[in-house]
C-alpha atoms as a PDB file:
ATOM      1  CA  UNK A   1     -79.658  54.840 -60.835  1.00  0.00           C
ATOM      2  CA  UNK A   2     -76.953  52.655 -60.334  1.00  0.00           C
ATOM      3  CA  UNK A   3     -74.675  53.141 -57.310  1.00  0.00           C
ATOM      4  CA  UNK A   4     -71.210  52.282 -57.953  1.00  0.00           C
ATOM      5  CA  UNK A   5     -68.589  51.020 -55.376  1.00  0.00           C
ATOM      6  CA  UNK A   6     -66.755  54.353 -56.121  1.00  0.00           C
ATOM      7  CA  UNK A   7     -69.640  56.399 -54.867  1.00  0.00           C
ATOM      8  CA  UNK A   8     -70.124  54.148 -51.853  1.00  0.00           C
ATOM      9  CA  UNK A   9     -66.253  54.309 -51.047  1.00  0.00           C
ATOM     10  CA  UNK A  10     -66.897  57.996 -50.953  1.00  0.00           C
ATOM     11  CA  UNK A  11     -69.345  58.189 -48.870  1.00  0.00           C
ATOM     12  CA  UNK A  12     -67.991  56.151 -46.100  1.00  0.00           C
ATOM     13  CA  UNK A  13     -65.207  58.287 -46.597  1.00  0.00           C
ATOM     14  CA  UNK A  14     -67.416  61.384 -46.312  1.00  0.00           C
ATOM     15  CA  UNK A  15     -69.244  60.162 -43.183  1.00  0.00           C
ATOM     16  CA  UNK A  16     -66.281  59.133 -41.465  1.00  0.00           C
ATOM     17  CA  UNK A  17     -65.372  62.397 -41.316  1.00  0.00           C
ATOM     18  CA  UNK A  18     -68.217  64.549 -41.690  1.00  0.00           C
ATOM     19  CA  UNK A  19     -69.081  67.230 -38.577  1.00  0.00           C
ATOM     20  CA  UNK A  20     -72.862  66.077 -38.743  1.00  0.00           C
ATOM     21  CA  UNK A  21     -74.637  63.202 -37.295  1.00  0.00           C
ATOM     22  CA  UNK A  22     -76.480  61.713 -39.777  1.00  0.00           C
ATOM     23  CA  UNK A  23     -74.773  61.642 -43.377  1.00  0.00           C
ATOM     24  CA  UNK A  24     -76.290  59.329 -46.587  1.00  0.00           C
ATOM     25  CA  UNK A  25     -77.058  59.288 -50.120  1.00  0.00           C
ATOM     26  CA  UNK A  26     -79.727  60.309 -52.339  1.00  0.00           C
ATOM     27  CA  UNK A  27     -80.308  59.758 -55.784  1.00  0.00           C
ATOM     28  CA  UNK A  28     -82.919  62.068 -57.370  1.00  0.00           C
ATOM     29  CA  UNK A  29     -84.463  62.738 -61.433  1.00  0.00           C
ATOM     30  CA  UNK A  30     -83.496  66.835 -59.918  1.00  0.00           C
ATOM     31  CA  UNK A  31     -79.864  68.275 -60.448  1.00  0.00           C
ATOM     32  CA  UNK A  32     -78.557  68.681 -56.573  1.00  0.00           C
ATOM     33  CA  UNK A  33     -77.236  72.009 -55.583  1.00  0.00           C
ATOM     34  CA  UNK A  34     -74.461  72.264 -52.781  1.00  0.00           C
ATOM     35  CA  UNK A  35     -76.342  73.827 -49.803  1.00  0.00           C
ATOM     36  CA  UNK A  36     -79.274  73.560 -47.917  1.00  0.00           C
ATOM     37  CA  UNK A  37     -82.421  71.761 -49.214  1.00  0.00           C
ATOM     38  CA  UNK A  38     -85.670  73.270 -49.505  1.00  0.00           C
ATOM     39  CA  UNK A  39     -87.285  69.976 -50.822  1.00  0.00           C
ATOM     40  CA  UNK A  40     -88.944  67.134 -48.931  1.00  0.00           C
ATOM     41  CA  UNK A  41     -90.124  63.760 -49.735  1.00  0.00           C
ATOM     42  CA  UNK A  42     -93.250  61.884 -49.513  1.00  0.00           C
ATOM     43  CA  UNK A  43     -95.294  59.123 -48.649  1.00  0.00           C
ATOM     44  CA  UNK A  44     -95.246  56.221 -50.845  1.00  0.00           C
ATOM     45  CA  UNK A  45     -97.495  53.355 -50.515  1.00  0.00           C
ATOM     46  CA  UNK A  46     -97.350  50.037 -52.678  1.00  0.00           C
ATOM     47  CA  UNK A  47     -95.220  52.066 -55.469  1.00  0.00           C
ATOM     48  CA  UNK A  48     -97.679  55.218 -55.186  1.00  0.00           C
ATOM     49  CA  UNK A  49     -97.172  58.328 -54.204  1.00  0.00           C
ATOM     50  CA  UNK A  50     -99.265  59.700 -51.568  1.00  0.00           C
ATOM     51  CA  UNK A  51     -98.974  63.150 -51.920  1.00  0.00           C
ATOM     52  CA  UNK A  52     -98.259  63.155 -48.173  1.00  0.00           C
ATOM     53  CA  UNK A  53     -95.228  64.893 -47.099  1.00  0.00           C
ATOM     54  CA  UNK A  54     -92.733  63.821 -44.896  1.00  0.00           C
ATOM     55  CA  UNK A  55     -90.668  66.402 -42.614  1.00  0.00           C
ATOM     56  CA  UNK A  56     -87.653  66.442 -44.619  1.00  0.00           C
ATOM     57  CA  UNK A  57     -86.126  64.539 -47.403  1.00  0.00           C
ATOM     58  CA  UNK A  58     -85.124  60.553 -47.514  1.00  0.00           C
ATOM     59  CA  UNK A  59     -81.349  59.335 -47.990  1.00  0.00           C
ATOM     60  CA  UNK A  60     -79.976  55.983 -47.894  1.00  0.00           C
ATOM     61  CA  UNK A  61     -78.002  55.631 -43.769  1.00  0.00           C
ATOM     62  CA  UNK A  62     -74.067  55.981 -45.058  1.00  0.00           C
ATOM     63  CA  UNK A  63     -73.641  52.780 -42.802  1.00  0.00           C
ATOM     64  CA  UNK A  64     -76.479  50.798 -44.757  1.00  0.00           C
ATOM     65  CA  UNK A  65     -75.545  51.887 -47.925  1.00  0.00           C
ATOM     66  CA  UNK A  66     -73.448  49.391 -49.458  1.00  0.00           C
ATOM     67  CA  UNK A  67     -75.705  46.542 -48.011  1.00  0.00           C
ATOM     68  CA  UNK A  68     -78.481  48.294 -49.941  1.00  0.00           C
ATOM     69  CA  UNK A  69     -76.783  49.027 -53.377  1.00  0.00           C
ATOM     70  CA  UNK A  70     -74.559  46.521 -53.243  1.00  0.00           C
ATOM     71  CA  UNK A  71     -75.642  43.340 -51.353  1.00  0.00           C
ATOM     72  CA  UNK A  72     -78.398  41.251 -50.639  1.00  0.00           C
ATOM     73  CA  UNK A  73     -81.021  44.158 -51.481  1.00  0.00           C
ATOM     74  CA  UNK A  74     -79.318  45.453 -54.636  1.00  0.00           C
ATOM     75  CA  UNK A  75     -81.594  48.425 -54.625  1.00  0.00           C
ATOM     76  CA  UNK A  76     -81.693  51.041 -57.278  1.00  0.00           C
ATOM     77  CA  UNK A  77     -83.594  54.438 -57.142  1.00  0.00           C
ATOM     78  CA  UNK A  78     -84.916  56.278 -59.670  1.00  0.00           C
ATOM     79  CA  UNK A  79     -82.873  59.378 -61.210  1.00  0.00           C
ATOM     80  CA  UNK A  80     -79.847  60.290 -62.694  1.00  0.00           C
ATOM     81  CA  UNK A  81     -78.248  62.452 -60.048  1.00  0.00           C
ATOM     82  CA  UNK A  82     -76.414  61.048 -56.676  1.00  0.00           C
ATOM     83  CA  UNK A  83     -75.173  63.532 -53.662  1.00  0.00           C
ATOM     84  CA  UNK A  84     -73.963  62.878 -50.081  1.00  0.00           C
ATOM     85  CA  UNK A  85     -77.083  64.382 -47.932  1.00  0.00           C
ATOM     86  CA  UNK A  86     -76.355  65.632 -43.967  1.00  0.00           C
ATOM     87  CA  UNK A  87     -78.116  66.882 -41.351  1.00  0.00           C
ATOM     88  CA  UNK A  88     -77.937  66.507 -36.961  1.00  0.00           C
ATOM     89  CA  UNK A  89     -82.098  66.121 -37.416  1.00  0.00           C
ATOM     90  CA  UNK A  90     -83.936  63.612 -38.889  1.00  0.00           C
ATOM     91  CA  UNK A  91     -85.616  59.917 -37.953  1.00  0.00           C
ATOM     92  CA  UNK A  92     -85.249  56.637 -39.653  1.00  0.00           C
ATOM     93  CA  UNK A  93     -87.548  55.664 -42.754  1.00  0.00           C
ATOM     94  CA  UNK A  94     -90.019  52.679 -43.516  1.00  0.00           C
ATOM     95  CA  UNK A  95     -87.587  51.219 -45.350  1.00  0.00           C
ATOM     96  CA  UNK A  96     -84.120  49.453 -44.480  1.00  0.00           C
ATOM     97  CA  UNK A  97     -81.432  51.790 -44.031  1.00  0.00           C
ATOM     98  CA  UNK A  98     -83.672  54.184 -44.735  1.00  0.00           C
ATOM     99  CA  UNK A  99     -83.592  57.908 -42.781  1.00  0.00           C
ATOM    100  CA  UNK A 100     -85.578  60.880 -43.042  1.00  0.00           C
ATOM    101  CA  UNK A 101     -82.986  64.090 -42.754  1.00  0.00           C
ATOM    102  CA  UNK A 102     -84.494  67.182 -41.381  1.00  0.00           C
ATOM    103  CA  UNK A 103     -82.672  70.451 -42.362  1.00  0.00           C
ATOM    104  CA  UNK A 104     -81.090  68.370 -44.837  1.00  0.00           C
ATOM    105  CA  UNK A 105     -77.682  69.792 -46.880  1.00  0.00           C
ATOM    106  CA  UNK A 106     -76.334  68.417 -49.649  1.00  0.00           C
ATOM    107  CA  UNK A 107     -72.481  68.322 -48.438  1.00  0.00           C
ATOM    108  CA  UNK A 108     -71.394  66.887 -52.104  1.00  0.00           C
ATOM    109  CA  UNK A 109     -72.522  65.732 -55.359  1.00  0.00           C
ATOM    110  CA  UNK A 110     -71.552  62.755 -56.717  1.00  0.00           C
ATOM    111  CA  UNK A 111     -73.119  62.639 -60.210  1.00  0.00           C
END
């Protein structure tokens, strides 16, 4: 999925003044639901899945963001549907700008 400048304006927006401590994006082949999260995500290694899961579900760091859609990374992750993803738990990734958000909600959807 593409992430446009419109979604990353929002979600600057959104985590500038968002209650929760740790706000990003996701993009996902699943439809998102407002609410709490019940999935998680998993290991990948060399472009394989592990089948190991993590202890929550992986979002890009609202402050990384735009550096990692956008700039010298120009990332893009697979699936069609985008949300803003929050939680106060949660540890950073493997990967830049990466975080792992435990208790995850999805506090908007974006596409």
């Amino acid at each position: 999925m593409r992430i446009t400048n419109e979604m990353l304006d929002r979600l600057e927006e959104v985590a500038s003044n968002s209650d929760y401590f740790l706000v990003g994006i996701r993009c996902q082949e699943v439809s998102f639901s407002l609410g709490e999260m019940n999935h998680v995500s998993h290991v990948w290694e060399d472009g394989e899945d592990t089948g190991e899961e993590l202890n929550g579900v992986c979002v890009v760091e609202a402050g990384s963001a735009r550096r990692v859609f956008s700039g010298i990374f120009s990332v893009e992750y697979p699936g069609e549907h985008v949300a803003i993803v929050a939680s106060n738990d949660g540890y950073n990734g493997e990967d830049y700008g990466e975080l792992v958000l435990e208790n995850a909600e999805v506090i908007e959807i974006l596409k």
